[in-house]
PDB file of N, CA and C in Angstrom:
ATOM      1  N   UNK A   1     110.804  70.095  46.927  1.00  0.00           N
ATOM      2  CA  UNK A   1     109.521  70.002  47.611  1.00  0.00           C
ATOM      3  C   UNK A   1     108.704  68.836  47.058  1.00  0.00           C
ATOM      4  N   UNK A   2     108.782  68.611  45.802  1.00  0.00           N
ATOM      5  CA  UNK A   2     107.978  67.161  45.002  1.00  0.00           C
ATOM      6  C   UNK A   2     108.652  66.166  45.765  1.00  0.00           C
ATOM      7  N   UNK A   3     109.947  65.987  45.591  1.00  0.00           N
ATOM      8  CA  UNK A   3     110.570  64.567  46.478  1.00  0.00           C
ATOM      9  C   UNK A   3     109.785  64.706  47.872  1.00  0.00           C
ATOM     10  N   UNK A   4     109.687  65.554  48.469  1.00  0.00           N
ATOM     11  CA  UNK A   4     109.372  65.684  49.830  1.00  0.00           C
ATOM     12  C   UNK A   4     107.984  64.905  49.972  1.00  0.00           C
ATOM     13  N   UNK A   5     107.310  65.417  49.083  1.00  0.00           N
ATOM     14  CA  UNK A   5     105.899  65.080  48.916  1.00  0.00           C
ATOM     15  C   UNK A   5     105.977  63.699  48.604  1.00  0.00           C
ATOM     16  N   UNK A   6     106.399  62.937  47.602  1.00  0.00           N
ATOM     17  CA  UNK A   6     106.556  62.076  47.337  1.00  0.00           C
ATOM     18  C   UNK A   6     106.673  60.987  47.954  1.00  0.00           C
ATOM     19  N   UNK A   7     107.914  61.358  48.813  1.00  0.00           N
ATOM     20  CA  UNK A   7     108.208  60.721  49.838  1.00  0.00           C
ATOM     21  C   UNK A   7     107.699  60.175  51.274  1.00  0.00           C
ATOM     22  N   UNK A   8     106.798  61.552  51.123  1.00  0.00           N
ATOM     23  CA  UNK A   8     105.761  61.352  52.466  1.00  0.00           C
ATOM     24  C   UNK A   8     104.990  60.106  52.374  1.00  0.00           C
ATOM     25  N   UNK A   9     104.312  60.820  50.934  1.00  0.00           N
ATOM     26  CA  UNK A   9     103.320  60.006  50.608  1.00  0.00           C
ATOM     27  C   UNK A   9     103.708  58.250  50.909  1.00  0.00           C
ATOM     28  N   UNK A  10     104.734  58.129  49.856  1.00  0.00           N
ATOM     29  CA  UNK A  10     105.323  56.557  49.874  1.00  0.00           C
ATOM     30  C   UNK A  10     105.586  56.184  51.158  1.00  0.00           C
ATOM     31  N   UNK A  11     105.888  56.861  52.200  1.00  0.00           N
ATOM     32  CA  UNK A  11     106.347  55.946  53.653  1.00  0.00           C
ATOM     33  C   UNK A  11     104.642  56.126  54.500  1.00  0.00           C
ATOM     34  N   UNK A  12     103.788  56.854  53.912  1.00  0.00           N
ATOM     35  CA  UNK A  12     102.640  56.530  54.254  1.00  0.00           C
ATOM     36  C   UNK A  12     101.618  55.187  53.630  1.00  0.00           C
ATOM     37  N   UNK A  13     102.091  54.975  52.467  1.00  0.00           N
ATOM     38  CA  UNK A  13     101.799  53.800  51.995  1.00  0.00           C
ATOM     39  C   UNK A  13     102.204  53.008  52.521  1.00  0.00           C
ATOM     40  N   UNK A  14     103.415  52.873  52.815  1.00  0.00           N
ATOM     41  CA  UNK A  14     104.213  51.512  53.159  1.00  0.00           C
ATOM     42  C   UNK A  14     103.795  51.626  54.958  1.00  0.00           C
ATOM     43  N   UNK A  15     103.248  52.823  55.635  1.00  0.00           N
ATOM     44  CA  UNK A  15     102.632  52.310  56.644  1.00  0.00           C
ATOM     45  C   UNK A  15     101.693  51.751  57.127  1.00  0.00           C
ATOM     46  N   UNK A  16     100.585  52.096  55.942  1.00  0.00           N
ATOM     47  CA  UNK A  16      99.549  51.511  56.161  1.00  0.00           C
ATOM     48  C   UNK A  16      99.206  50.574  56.306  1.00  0.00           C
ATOM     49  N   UNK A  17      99.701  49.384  56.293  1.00  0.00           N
ATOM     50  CA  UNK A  17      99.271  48.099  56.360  1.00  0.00           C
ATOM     51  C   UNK A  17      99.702  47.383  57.951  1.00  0.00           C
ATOM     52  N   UNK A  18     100.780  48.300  58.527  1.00  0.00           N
ATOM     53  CA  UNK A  18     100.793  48.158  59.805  1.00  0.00           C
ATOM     54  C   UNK A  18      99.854  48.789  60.736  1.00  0.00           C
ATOM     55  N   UNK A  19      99.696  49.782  60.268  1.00  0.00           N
ATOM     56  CA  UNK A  19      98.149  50.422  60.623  1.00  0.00           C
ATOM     57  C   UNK A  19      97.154  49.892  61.071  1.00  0.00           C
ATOM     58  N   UNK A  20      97.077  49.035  60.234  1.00  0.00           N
ATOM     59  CA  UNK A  20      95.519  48.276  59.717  1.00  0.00           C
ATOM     60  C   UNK A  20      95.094  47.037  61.123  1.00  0.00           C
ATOM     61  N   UNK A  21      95.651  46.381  61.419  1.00  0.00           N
ATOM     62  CA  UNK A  21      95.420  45.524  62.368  1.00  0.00           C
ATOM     63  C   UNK A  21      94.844  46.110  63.821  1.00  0.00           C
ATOM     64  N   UNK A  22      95.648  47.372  63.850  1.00  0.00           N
ATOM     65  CA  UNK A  22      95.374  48.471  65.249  1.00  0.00           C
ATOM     66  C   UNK A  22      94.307  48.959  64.716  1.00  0.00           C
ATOM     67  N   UNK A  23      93.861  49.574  63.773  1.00  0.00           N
ATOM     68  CA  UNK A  23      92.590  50.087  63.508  1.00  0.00           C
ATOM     69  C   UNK A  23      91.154  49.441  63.352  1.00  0.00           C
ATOM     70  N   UNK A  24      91.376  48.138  62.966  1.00  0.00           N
ATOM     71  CA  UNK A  24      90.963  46.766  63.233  1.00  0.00           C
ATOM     72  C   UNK A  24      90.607  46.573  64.385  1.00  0.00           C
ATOM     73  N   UNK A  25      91.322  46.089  65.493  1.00  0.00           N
ATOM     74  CA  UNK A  25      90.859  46.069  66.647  1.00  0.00           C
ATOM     75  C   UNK A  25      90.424  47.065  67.736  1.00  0.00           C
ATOM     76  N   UNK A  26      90.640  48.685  66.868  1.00  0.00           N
ATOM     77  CA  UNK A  26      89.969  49.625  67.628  1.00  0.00           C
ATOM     78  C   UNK A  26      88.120  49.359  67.228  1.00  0.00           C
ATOM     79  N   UNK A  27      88.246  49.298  66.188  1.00  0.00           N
ATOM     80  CA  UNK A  27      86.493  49.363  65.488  1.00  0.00           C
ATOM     81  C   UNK A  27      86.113  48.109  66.133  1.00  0.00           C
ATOM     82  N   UNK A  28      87.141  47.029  66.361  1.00  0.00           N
ATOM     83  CA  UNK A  28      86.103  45.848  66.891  1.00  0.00           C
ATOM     84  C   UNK A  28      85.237  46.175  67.915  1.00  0.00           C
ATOM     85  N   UNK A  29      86.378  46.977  68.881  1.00  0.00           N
ATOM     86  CA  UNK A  29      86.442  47.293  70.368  1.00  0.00           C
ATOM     87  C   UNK A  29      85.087  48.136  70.493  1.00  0.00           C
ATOM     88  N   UNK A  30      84.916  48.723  69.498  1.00  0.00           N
ATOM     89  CA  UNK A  30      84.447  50.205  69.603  1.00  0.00           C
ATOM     90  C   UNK A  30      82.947  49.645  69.210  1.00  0.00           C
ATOM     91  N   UNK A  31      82.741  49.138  68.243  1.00  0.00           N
ATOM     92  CA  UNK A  31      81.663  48.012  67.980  1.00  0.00           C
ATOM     93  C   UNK A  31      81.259  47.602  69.205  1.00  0.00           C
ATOM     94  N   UNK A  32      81.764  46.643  69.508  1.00  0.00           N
ATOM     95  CA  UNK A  32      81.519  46.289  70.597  1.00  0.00           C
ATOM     96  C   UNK A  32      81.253  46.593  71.794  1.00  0.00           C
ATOM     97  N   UNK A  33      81.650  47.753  71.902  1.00  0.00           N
ATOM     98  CA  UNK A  33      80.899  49.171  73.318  1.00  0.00           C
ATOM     99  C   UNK A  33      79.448  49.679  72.631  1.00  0.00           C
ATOM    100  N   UNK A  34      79.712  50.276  71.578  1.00  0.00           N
ATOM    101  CA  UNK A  34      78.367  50.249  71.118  1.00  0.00           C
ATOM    102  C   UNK A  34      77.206  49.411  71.018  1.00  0.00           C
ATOM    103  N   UNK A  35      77.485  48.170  70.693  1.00  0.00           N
ATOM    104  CA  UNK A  35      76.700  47.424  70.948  1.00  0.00           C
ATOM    105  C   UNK A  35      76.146  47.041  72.607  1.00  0.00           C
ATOM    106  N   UNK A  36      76.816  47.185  73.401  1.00  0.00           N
ATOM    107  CA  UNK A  36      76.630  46.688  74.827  1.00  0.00           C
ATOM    108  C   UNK A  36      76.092  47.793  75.332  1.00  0.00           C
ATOM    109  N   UNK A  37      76.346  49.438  75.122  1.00  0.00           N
ATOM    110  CA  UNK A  37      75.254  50.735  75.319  1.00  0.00           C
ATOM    111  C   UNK A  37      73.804  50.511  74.649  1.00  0.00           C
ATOM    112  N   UNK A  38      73.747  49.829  73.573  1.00  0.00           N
ATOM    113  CA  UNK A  38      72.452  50.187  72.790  1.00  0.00           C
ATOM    114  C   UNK A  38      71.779  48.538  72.818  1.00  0.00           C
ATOM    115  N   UNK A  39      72.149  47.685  73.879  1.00  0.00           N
ATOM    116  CA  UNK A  39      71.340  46.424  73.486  1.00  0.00           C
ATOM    117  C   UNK A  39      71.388  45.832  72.404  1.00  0.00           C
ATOM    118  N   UNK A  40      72.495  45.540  71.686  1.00  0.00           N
ATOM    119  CA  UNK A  40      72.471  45.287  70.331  1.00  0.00           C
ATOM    120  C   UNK A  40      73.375  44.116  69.949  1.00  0.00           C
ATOM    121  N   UNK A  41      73.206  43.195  69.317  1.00  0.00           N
ATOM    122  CA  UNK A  41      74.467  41.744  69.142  1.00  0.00           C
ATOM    123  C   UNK A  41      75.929  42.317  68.448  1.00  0.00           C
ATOM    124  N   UNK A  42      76.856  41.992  69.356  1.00  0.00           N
ATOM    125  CA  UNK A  42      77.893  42.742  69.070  1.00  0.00           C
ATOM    126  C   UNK A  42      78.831  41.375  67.673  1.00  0.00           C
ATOM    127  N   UNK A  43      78.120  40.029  68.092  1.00  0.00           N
ATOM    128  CA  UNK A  43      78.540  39.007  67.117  1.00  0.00           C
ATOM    129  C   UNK A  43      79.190  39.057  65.708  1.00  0.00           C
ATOM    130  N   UNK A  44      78.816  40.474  65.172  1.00  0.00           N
ATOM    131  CA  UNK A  44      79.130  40.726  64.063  1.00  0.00           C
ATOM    132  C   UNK A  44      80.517  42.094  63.976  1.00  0.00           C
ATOM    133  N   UNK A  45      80.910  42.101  65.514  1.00  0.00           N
ATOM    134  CA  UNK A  45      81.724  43.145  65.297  1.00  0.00           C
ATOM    135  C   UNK A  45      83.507  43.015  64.523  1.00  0.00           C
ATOM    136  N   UNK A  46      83.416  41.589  65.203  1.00  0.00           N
ATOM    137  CA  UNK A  46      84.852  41.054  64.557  1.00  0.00           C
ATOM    138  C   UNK A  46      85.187  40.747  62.811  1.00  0.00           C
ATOM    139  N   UNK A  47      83.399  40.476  62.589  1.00  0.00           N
ATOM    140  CA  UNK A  47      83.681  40.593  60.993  1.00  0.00           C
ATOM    141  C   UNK A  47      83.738  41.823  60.114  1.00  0.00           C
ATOM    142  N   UNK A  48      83.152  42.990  61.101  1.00  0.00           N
ATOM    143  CA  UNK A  48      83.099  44.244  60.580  1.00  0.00           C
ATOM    144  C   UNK A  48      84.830  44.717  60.821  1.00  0.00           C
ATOM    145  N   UNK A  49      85.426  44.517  61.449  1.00  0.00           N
ATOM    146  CA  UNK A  49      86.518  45.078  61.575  1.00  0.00           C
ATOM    147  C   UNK A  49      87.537  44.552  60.362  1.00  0.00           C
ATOM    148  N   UNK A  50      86.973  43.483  60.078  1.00  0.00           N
ATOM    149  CA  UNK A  50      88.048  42.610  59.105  1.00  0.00           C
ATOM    150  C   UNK A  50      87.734  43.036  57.754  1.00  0.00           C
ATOM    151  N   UNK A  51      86.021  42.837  57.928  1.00  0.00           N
ATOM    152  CA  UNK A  51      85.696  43.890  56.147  1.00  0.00           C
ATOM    153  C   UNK A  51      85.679  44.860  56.107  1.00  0.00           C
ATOM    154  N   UNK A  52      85.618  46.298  56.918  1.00  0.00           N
ATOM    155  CA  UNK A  52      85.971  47.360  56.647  1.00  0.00           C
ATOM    156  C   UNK A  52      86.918  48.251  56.275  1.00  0.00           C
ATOM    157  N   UNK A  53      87.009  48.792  54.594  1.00  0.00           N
ATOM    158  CA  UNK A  53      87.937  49.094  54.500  1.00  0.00           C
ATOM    159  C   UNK A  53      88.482  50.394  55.440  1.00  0.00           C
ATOM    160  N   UNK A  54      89.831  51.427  55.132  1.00  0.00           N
ATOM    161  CA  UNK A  54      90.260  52.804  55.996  1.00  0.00           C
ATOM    162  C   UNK A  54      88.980  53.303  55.966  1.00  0.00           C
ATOM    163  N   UNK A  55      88.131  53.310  54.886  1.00  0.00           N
ATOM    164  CA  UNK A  55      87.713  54.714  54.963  1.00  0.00           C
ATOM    165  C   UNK A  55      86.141  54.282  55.795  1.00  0.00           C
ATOM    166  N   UNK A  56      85.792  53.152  55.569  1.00  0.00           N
ATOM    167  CA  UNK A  56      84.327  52.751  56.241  1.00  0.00           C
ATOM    168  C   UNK A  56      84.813  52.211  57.882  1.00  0.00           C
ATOM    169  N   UNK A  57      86.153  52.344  58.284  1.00  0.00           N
ATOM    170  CA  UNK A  57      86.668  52.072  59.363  1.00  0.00           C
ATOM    171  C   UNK A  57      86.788  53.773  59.784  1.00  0.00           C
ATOM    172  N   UNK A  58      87.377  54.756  59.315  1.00  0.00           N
ATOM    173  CA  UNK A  58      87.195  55.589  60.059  1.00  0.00           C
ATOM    174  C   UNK A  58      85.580  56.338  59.852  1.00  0.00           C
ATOM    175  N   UNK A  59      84.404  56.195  59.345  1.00  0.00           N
ATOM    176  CA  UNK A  59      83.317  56.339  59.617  1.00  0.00           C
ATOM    177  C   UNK A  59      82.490  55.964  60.722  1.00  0.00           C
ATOM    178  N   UNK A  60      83.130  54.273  60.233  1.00  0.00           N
ATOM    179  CA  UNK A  60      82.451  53.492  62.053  1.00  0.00           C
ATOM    180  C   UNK A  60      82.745  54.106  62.860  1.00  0.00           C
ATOM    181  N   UNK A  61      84.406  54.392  63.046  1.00  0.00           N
ATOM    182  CA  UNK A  61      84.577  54.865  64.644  1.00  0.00           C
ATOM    183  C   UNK A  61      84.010  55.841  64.902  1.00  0.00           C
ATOM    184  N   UNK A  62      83.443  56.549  64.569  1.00  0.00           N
ATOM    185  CA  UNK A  62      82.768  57.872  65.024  1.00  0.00           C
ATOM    186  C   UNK A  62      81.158  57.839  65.635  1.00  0.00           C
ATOM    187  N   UNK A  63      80.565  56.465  64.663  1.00  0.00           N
ATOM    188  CA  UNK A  63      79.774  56.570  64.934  1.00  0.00           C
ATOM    189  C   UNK A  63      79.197  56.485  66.347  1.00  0.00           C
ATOM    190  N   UNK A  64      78.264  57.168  67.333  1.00  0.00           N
ATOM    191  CA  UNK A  64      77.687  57.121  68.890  1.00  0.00           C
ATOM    192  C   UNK A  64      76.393  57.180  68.990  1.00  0.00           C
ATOM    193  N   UNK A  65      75.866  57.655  67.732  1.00  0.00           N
ATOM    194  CA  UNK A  65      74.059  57.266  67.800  1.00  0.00           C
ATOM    195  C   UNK A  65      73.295  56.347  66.778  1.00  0.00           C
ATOM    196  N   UNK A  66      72.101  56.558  66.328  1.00  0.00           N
ATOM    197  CA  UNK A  66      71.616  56.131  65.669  1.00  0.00           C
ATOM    198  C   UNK A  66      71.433  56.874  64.453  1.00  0.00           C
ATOM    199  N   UNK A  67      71.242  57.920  64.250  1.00  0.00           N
ATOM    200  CA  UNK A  67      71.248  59.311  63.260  1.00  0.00           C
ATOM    201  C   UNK A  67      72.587  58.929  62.769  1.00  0.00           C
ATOM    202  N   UNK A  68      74.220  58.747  63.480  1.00  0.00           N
ATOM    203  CA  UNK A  68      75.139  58.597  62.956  1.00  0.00           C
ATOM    204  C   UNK A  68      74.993  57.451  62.248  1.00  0.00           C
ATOM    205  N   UNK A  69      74.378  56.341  62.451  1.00  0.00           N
ATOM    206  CA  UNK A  69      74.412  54.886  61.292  1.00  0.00           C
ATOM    207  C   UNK A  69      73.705  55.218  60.095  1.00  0.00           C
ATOM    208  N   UNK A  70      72.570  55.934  60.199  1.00  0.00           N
ATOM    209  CA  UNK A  70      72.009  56.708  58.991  1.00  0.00           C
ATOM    210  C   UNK A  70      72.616  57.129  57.638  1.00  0.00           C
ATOM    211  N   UNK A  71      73.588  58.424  58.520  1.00  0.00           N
ATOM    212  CA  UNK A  71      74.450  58.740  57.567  1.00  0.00           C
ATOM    213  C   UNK A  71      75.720  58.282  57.297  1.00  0.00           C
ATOM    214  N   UNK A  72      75.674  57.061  57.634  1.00  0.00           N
ATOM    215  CA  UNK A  72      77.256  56.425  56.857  1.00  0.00           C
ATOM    216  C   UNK A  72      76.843  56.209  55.493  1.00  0.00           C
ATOM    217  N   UNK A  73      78.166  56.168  55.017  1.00  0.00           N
ATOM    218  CA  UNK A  73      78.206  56.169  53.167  1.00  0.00           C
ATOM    219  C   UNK A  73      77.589  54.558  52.886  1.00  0.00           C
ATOM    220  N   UNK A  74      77.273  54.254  51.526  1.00  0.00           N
ATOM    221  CA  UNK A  74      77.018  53.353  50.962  1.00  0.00           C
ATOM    222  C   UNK A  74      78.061  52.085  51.198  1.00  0.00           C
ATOM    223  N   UNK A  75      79.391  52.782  51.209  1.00  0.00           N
ATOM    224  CA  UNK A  75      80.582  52.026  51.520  1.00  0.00           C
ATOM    225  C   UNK A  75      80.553  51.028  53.176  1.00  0.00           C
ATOM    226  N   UNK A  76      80.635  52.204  54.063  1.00  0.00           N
ATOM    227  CA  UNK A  76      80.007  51.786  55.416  1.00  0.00           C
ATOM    228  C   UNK A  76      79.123  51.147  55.484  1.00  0.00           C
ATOM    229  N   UNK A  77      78.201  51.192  54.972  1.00  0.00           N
ATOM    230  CA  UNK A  77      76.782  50.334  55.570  1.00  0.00           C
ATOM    231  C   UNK A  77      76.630  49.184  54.769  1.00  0.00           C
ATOM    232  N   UNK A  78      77.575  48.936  53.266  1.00  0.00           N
ATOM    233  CA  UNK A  78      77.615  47.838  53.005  1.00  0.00           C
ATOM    234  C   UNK A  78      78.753  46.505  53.948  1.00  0.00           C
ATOM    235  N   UNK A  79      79.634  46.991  54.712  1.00  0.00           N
ATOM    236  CA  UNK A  79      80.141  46.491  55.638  1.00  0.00           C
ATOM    237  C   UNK A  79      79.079  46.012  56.712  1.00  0.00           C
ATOM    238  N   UNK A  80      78.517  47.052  56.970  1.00  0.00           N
ATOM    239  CA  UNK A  80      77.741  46.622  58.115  1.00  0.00           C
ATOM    240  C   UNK A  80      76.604  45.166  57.376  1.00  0.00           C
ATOM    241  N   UNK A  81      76.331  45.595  56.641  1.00  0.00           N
ATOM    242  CA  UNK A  81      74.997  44.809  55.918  1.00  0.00           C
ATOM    243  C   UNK A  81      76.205  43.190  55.694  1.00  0.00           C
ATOM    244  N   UNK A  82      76.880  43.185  55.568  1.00  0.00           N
ATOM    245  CA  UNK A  82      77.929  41.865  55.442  1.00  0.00           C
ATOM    246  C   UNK A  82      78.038  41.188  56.621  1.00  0.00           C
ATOM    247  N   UNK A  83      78.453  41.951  57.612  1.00  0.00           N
ATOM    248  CA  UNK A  83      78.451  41.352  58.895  1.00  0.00           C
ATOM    249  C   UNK A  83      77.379  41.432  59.853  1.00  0.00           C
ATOM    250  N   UNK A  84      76.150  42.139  59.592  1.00  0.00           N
ATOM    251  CA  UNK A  84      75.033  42.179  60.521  1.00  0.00           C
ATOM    252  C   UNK A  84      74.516  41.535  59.543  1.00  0.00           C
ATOM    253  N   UNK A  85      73.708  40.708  58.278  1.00  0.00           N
ATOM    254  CA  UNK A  85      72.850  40.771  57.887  1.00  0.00           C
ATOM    255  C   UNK A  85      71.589  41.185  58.356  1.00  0.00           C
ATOM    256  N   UNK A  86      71.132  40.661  59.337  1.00  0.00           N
ATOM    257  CA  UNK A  86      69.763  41.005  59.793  1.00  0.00           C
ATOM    258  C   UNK A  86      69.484  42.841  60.185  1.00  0.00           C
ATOM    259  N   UNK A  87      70.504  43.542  60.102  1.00  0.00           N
ATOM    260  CA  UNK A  87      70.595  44.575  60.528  1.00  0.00           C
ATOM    261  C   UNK A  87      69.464  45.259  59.214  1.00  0.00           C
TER     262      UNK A  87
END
């Protein structure tokens, strides 16, 4: 059962980096709808996708309001603060 585990784990590592480009251009995407619902410059969405790491990438995607940008982590919103400055 440890090998098993082990194993998971390691072919989940070694997936992740193929991952990453698709998850990338989901948050751009997704950025970028958000921005075009809420009147907002989406200019900074392509750099957010590139600096966000997994975990401030799966925060973004969730986000749909304004209450949700609130509570993103320190992690998240320092992404955002990189690629929006003015935000």
């Amino acid at each position: 059962m440890k090998k098993l585990v082990i194993a998971l784990a390691a072919s989940g590592f070694a997936l992740s980096p193929a991952l990453t480009p698709a998850m990338a251009s989901e948050l751009e995407s997704h950025c970028e709808a958000y921005a075009a619902e809420n009147g907002t410059d989406p200019s900074g969405c392509s750099c957010l996708a590139e600096t966000a790491d997994a975990d401030a990438t799966a925060e973004l995607m969730a986000v749909a309001s304004e209450a949700d940008l609130e509570a993103l982590s320190d992690n998240a919103k320092g992404a955002i603060q990189a690629c929006f400055p003015a935000a």
